[in-house]
C-alpha atoms as a PDB file:
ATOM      1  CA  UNK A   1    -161.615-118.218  73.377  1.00  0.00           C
ATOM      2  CA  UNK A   2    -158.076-119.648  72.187  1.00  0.00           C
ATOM      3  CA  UNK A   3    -158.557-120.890  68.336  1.00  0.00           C
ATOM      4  CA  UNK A   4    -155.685-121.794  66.021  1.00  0.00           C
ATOM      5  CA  UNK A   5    -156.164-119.845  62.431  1.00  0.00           C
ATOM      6  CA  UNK A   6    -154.121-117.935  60.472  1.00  0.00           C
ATOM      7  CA  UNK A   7    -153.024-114.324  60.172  1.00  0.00           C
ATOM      8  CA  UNK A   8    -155.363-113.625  57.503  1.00  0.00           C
ATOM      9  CA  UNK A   9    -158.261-115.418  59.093  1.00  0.00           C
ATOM     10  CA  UNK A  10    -157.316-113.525  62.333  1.00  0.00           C
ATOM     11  CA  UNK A  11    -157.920-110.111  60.145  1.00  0.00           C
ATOM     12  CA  UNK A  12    -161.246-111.469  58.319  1.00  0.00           C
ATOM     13  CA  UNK A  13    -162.764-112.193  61.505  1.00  0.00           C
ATOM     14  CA  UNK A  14    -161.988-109.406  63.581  1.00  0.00           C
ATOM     15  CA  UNK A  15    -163.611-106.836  60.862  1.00  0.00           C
ATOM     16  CA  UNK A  16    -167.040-109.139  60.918  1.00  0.00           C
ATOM     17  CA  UNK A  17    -166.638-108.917  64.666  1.00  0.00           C
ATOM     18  CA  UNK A  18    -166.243-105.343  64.627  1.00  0.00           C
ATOM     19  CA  UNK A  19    -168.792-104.737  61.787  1.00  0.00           C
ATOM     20  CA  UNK A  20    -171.237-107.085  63.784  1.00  0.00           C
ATOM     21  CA  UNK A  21    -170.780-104.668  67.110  1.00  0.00           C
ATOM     22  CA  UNK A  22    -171.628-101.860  64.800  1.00  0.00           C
ATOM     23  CA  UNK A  23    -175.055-103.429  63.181  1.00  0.00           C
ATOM     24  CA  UNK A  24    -176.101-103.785  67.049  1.00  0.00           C
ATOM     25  CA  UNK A  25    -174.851-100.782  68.237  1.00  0.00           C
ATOM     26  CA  UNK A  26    -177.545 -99.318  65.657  1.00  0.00           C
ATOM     27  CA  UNK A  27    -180.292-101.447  66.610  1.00  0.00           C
ATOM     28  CA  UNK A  28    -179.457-101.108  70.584  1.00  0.00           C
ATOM     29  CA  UNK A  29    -179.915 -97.267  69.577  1.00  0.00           C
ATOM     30  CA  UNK A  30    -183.125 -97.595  67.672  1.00  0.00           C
ATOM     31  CA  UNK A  31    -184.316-100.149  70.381  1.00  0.00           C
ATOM     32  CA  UNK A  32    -184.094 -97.438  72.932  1.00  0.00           C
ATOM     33  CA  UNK A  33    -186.691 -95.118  71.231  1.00  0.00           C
ATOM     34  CA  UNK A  34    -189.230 -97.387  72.444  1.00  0.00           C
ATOM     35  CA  UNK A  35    -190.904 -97.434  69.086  1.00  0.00           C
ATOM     36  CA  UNK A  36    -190.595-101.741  69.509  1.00  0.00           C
ATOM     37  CA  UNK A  37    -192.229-103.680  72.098  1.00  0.00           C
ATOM     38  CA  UNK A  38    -188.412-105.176  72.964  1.00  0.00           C
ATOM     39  CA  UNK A  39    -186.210-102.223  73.514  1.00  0.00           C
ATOM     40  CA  UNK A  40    -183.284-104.223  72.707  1.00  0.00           C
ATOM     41  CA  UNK A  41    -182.571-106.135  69.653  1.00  0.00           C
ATOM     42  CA  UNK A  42    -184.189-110.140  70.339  1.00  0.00           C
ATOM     43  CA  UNK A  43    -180.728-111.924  68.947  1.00  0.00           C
ATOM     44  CA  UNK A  44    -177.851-112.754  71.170  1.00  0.00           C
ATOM     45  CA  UNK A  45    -174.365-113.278  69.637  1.00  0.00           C
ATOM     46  CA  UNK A  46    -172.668-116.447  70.650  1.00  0.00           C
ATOM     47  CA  UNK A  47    -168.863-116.462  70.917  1.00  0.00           C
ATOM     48  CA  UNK A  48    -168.551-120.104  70.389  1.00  0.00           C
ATOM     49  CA  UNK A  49    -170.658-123.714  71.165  1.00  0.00           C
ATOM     50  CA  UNK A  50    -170.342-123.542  74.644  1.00  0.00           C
ATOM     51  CA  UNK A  51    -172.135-120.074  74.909  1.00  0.00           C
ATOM     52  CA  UNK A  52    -174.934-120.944  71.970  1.00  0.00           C
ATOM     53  CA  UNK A  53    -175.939-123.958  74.196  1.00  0.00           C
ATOM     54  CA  UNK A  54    -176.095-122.559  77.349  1.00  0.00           C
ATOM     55  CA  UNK A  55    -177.907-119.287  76.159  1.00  0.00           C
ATOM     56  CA  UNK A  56    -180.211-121.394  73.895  1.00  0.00           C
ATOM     57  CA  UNK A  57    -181.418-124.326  76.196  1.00  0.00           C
ATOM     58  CA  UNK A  58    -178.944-124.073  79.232  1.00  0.00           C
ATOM     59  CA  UNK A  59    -178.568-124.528  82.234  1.00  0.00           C
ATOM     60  CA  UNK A  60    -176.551-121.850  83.459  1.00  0.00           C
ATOM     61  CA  UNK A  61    -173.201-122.969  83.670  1.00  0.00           C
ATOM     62  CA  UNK A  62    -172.417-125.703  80.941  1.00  0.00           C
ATOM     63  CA  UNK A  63    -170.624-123.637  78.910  1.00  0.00           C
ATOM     64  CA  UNK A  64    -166.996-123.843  80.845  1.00  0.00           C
ATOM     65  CA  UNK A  65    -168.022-127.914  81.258  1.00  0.00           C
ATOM     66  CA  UNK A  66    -168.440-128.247  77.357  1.00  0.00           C
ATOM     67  CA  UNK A  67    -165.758-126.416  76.462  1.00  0.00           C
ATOM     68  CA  UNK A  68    -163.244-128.234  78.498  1.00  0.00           C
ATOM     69  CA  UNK A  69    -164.996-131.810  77.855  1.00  0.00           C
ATOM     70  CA  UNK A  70    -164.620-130.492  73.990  1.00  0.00           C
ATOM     71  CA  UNK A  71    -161.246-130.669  74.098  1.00  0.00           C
ATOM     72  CA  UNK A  72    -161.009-134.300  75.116  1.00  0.00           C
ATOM     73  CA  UNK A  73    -164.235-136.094  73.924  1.00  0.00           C
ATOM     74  CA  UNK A  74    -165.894-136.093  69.851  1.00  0.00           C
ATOM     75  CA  UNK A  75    -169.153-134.482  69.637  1.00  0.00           C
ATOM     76  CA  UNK A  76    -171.358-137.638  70.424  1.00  0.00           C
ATOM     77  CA  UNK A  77    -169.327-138.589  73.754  1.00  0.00           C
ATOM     78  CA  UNK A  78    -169.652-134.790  74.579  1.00  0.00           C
ATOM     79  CA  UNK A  79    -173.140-134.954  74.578  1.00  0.00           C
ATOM     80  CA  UNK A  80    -173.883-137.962  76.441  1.00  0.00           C
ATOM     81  CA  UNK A  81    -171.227-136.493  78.719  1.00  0.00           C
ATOM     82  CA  UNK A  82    -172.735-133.115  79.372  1.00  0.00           C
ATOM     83  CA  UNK A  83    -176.731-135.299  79.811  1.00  0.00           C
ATOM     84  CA  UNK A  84    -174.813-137.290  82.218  1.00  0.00           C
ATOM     85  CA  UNK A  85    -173.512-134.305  84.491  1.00  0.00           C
ATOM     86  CA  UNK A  86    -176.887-132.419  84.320  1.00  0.00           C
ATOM     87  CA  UNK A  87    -179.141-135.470  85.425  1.00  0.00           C
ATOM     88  CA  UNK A  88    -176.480-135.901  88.554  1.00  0.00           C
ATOM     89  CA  UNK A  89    -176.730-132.374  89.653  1.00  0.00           C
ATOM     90  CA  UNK A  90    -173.834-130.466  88.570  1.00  0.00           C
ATOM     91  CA  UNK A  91    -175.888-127.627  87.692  1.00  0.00           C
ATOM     92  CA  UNK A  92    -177.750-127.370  90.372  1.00  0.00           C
ATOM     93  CA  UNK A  93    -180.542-129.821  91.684  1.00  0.00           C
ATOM     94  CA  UNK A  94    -183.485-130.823  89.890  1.00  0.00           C
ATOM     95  CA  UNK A  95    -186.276-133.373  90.281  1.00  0.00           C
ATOM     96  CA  UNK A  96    -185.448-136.220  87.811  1.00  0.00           C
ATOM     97  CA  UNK A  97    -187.999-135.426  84.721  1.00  0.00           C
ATOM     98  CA  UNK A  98    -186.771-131.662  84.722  1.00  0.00           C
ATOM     99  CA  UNK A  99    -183.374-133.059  84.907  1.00  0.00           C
ATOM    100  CA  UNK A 100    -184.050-135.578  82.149  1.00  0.00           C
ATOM    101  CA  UNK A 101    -185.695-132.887  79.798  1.00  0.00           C
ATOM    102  CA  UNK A 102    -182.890-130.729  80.439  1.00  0.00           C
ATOM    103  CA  UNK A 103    -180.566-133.059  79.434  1.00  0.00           C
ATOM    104  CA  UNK A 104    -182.210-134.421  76.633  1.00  0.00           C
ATOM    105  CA  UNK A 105    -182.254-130.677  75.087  1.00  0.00           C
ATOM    106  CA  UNK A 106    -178.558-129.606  76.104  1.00  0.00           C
ATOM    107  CA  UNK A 107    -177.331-132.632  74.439  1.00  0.00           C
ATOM    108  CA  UNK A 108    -179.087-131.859  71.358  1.00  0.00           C
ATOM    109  CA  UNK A 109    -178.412-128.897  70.974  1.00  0.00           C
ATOM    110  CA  UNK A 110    -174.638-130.194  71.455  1.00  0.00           C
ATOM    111  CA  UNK A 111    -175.182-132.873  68.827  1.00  0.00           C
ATOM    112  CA  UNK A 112    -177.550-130.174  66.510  1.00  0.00           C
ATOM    113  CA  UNK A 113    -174.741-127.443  67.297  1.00  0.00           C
ATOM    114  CA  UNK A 114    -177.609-125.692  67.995  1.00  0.00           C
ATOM    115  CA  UNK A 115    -178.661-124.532  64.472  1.00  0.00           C
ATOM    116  CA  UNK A 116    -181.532-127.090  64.364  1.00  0.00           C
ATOM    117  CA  UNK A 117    -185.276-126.179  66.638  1.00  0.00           C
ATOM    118  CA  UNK A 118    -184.721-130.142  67.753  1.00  0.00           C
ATOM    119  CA  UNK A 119    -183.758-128.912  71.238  1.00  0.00           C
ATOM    120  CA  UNK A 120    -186.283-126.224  71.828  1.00  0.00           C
ATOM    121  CA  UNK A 121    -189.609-127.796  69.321  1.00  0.00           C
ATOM    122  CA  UNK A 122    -188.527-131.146  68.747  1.00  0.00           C
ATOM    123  CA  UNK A 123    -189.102-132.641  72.245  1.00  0.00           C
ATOM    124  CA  UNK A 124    -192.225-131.911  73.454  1.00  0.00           C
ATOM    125  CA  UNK A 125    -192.597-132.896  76.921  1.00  0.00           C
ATOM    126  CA  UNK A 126    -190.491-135.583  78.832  1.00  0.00           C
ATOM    127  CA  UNK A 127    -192.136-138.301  81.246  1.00  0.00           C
ATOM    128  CA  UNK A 128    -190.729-140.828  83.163  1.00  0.00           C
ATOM    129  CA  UNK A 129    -193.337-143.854  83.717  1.00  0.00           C
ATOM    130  CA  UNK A 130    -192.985-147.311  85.416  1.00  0.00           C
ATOM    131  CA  UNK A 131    -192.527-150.285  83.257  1.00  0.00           C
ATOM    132  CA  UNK A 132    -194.236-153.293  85.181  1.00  0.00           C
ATOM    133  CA  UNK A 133    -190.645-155.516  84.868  1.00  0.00           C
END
């Protein structure tokens, strides 16, 4: 992941990274006791965006497609963009209401940056019905 900041920034975040992979390197250890019904720690760490989407609501493989459409298109476009290329297949096939759900919760999450529950409690089921005209 290529982002512009300075020196000092550069320093600040590598000792949260670092003092991040510590914290979990502790609870990875405790994990493996099997004194917790998960024997390793629930959380995932997300490098940027593109990974919190994809790991959060998916599918596989949007991550590369939102970073590079990122880097071209505001937030809103990018959304619509990345709905767009899931209900025509790009991630694999799926029938056309699993497609639409799943593009109706990666774009959120896009549009939420994924902080929000919108994508994963705010949409409870997706339909697609016949409208007599």
């Amino acid at each position: 992941m290529d982002i512009e900041m300075s020196k000092e920034y550069q320093q600040y975040t590598a000792v949260l990274e670092k003092s991040l992979e510590s914290v979990y390197a502790v609870a990875r250890k405790a994990r493996e006791k099997g004194l917790d019904p998960a024997l390793s720690p629930e959380t995932e760490v997300a490098k940027d965006l593109a990974e919190l989407v994809e790991g959060l609501v998916g599918p596989p493989g949007v991550a590369e497609s939102i970073r590079d459409l990122s880097k071209k298109l505001p937030r809103e476009e990018l959304a619509f963009k990345i709905a767009e290329q899931i209900v025509y297949g790009k991630f694999g096939h799926m029938d056309a209401r699993e497609a639409a759900e799943q593009a109706i919760r990666t774009a959120l999450a896009i549009l939420t940056e994924g902080i929000t529950a919108a994508p994963l409690q705010g949409v409870a089921r997706v339909a697609i019905k016949s409208n007599p005209d």
